[in-house]
Protein backbone atom coordinates (compact mmCIF):
# COMPACT_ATOMS: atom_id res chain seq x y z
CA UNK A 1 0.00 0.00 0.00
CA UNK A 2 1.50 3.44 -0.65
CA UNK A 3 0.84 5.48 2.16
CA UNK A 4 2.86 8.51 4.07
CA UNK A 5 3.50 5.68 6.95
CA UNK A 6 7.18 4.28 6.98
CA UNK A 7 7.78 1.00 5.26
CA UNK A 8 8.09 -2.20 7.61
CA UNK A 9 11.51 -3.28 8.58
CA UNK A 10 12.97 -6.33 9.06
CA UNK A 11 13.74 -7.73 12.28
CA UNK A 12 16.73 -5.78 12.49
CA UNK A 13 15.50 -2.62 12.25
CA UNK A 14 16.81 -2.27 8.14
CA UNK A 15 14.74 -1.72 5.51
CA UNK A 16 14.26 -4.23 2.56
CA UNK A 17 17.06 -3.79 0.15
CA UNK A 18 16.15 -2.21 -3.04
CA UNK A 19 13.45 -0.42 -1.15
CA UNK A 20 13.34 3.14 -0.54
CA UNK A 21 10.51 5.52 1.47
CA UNK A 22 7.87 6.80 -0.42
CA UNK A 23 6.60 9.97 2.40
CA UNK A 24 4.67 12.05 0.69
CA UNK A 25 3.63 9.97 -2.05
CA UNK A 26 -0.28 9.26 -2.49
CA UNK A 27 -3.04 10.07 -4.62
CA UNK A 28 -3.54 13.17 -4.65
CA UNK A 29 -0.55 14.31 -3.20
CA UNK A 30 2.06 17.38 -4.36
CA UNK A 31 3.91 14.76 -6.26
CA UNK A 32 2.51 12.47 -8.49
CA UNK A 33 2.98 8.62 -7.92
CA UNK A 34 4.26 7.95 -11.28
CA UNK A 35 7.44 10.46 -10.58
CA UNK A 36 10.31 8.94 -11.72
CA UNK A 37 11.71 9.11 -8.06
CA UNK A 38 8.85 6.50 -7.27
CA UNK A 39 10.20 3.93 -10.34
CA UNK A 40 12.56 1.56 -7.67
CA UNK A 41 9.92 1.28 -5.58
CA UNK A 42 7.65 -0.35 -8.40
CA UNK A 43 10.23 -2.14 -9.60
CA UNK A 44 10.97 -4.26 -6.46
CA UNK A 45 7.50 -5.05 -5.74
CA UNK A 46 7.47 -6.25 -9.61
CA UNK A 47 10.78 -7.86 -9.11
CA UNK A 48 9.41 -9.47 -5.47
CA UNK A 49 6.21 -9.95 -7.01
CA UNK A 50 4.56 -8.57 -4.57
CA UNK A 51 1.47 -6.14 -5.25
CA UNK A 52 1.02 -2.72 -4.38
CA UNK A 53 -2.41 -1.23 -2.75
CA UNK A 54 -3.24 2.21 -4.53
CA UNK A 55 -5.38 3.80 -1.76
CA UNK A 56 -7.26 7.12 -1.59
CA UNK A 57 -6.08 9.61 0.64
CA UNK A 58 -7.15 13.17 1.42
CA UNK A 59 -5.83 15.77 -1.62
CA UNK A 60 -3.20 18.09 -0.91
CA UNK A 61 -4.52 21.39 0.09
CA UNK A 62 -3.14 23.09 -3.01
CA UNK A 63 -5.77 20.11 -4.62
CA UNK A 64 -8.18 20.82 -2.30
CA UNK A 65 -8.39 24.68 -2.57
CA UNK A 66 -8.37 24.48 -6.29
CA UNK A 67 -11.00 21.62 -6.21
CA UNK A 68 -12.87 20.54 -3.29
CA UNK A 69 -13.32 23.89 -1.24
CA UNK A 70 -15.94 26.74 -1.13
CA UNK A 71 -18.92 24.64 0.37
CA UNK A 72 -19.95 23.61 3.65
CA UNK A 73 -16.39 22.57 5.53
CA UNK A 74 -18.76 19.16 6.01
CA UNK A 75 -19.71 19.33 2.40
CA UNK A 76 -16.06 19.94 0.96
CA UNK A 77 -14.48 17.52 3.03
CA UNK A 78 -17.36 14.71 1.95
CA UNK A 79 -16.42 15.93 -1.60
CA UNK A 80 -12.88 15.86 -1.14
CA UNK A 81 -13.16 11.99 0.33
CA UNK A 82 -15.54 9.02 -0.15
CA UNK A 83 -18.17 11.55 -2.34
CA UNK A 84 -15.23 11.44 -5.37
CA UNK A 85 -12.14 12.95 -4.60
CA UNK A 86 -11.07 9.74 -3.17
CA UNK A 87 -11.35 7.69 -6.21
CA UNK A 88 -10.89 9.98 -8.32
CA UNK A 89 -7.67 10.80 -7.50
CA UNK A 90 -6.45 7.20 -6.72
CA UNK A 91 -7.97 6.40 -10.31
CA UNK A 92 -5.81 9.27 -11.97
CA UNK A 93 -2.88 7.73 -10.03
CA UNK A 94 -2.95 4.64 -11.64
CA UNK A 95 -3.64 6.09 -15.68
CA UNK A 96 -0.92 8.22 -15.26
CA UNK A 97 1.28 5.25 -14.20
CA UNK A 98 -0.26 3.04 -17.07
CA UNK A 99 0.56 6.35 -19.12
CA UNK A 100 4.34 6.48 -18.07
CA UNK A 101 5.06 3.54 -19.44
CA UNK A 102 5.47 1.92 -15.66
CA UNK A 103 3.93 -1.78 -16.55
CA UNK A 104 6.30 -1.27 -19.82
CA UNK A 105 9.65 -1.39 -18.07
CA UNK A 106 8.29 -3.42 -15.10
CA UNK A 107 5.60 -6.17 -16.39
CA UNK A 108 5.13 -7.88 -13.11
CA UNK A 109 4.35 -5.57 -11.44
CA UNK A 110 0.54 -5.67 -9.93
CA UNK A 111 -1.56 -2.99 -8.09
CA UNK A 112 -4.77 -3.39 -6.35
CA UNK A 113 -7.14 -0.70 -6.95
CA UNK A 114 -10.37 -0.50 -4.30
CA UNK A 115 -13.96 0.87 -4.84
CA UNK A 116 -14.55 -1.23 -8.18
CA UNK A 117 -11.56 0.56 -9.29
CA UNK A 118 -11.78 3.65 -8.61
CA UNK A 119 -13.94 5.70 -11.67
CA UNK A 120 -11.59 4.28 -14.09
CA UNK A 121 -13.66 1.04 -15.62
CA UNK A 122 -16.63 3.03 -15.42
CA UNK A 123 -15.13 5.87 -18.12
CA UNK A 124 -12.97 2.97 -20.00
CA UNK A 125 -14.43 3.78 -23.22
CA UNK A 126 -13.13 7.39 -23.54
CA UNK A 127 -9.90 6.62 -21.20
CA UNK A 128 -8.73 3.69 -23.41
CA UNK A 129 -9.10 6.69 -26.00
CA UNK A 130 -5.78 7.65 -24.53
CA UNK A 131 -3.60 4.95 -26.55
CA UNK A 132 -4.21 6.52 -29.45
CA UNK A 133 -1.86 8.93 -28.47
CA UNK A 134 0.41 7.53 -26.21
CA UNK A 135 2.01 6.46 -29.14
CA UNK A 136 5.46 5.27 -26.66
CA UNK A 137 3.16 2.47 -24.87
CA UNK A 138 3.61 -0.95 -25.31
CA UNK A 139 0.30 -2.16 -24.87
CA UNK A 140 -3.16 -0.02 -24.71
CA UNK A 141 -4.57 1.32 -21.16
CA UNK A 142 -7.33 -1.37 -21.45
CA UNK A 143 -4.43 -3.96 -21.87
CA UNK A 144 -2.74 -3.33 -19.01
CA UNK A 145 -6.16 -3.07 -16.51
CA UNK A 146 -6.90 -6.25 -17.48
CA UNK A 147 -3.29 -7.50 -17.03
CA UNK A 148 -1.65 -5.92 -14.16
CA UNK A 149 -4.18 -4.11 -12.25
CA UNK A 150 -6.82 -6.38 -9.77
CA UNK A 151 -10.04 -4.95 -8.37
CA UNK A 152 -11.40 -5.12 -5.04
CA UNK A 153 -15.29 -4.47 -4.01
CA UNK A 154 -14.87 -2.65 -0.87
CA UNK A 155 -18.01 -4.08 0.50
CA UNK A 156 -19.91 -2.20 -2.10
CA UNK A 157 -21.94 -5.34 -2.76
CA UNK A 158 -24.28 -4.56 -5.66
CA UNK A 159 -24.31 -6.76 -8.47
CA UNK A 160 -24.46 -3.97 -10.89
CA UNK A 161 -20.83 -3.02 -10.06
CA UNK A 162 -19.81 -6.93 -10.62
CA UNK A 163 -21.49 -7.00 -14.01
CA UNK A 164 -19.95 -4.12 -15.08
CA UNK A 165 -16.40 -4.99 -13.61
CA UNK A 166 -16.50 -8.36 -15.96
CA UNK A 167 -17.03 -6.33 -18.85
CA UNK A 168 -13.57 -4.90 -18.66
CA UNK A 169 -11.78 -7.66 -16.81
CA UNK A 170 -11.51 -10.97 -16.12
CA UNK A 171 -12.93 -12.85 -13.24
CA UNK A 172 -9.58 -13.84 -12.16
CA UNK A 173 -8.80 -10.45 -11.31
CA UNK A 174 -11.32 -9.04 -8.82
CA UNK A 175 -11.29 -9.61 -5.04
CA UNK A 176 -14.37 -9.56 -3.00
CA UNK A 177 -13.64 -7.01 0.46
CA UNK A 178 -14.89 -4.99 2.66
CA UNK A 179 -14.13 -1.01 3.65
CA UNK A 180 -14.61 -0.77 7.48
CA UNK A 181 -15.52 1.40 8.71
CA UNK A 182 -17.39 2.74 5.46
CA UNK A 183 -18.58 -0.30 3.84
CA UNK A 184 -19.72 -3.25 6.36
CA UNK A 185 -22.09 -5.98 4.94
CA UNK A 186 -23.85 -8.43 7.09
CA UNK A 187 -23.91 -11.98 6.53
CA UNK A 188 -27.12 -11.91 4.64
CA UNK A 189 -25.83 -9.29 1.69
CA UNK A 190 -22.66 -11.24 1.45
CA UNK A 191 -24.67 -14.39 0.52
CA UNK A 192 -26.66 -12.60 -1.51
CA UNK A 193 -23.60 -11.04 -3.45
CA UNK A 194 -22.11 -14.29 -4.19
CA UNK A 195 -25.80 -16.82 -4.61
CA UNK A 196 -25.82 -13.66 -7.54
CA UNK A 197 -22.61 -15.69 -9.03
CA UNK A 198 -23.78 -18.49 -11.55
CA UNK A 199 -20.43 -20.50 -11.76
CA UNK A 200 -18.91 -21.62 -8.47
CA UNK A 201 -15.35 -21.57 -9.68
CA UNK A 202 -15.89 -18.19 -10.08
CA UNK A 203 -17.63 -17.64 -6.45
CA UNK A 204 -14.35 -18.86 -4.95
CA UNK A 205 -11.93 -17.32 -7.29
CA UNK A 206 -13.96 -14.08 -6.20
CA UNK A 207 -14.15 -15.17 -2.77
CA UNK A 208 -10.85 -16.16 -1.59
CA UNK A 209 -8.65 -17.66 -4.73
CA UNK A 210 -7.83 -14.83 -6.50
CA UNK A 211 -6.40 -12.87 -3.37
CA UNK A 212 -4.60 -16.31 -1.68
CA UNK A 213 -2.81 -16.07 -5.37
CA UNK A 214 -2.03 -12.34 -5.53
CA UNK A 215 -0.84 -11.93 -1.86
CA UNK A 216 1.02 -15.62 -1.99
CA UNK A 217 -1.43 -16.76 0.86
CA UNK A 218 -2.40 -20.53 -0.12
């Protein structure tokens, strides 16, 4: 997860080699995640194989007095969080990654986007667009969503958002969770969510496979 916390260390108190702090980098943050300073850090987690959550955070204040300010204080700050700044600034994270050519030099690398992922399956059309363009990319946007990026529900349980998920990306890349405190279904929508789910290999891919395989847990 990229986050302003410190990375772990190891029982010695080092960091990981090949690792370096990221403070200051986030969604939404004064610098952008796909700064080159930023590239070693993607490139061990591809080279570990290990994935990468992209997580909302609050915007900047430079982001939030040019965007998300002039209401309410209640209302801006809903605005600048779960209302959309949130994923919509996590979402731009990960295009203008996709759009640096990030899962060009590192191919292994995976993220994990939350929230159905974030605003950017539902505007696919137009952002796929984009590769007409980015003329340096090795593969279209689309390409690497389905390839390298996994999707997680966030206990936003509505078979809608599942449907519409599976038109962009395979099965084998979304991940049923929750978002306490935000998002907590009872036992009863959870059933519901995956009795929704015709083909059981794909009720426990969703389920538990898919993430026991991403995060090396089985």
């Amino acid at each position: 997860m990229v986050t302003r916390r410190p990375q772990p260390r190891s029982s010695n108190g080092a960091l990981p080699a090949g690792s370096r702090r990221c403070d200051g980098a986030r969604p939404g943050g004064t610098r952008p995640l796909d700064d080159p300073a930023y590239d070693d850090l993607f490139a061990t987690a591809a080279r570990w194989r290990r994935p990468i959550f992209i997580h909302p955070q609050i915007p900047s204040n430079e982001l939030h007095d040019a965007a998300y300010r002039g209401l309410d204080p209640v209302i801006d700050l809903a605005l600048a969080t779960f209302g959309w700044g949130w994923h919509m600034e996590a979402g731009l994270s990960v295009l203008r990654l996709i759009l640096r050519g990030t899962f060009d030099r590192h191919p292994d690398l995976q993220l994990v986007l939350g929230h159905w992922g974030e605003m950017l399956l539902f505007w696919m059309d137009r952002v796929d667009s984009i590769s007409g363009v980015a003329k340096h990319l090795d593969r279209r946007v689309s390409d690497c969503l389905r390839t390298n990026i996994h999707i997680t529900s966030s206990g936003m349980l509505q078979q809608r958002l599942l449907r519409h998920t599976l038109d962009f990306t395979g099965a084998n890349q979304v991940l049923f969770s929750t978002d306490h405190p935000f998002h907590q279904p009872d036992a009863a929508a959870v059933k519901e969510f995956f009795d929704a789910i015709a083909d059981p290999a794909t009720c426990t891919a969703i389920a538990s496979g898919n993430a026991e395989g991403l995060f090396q847990l089985a």
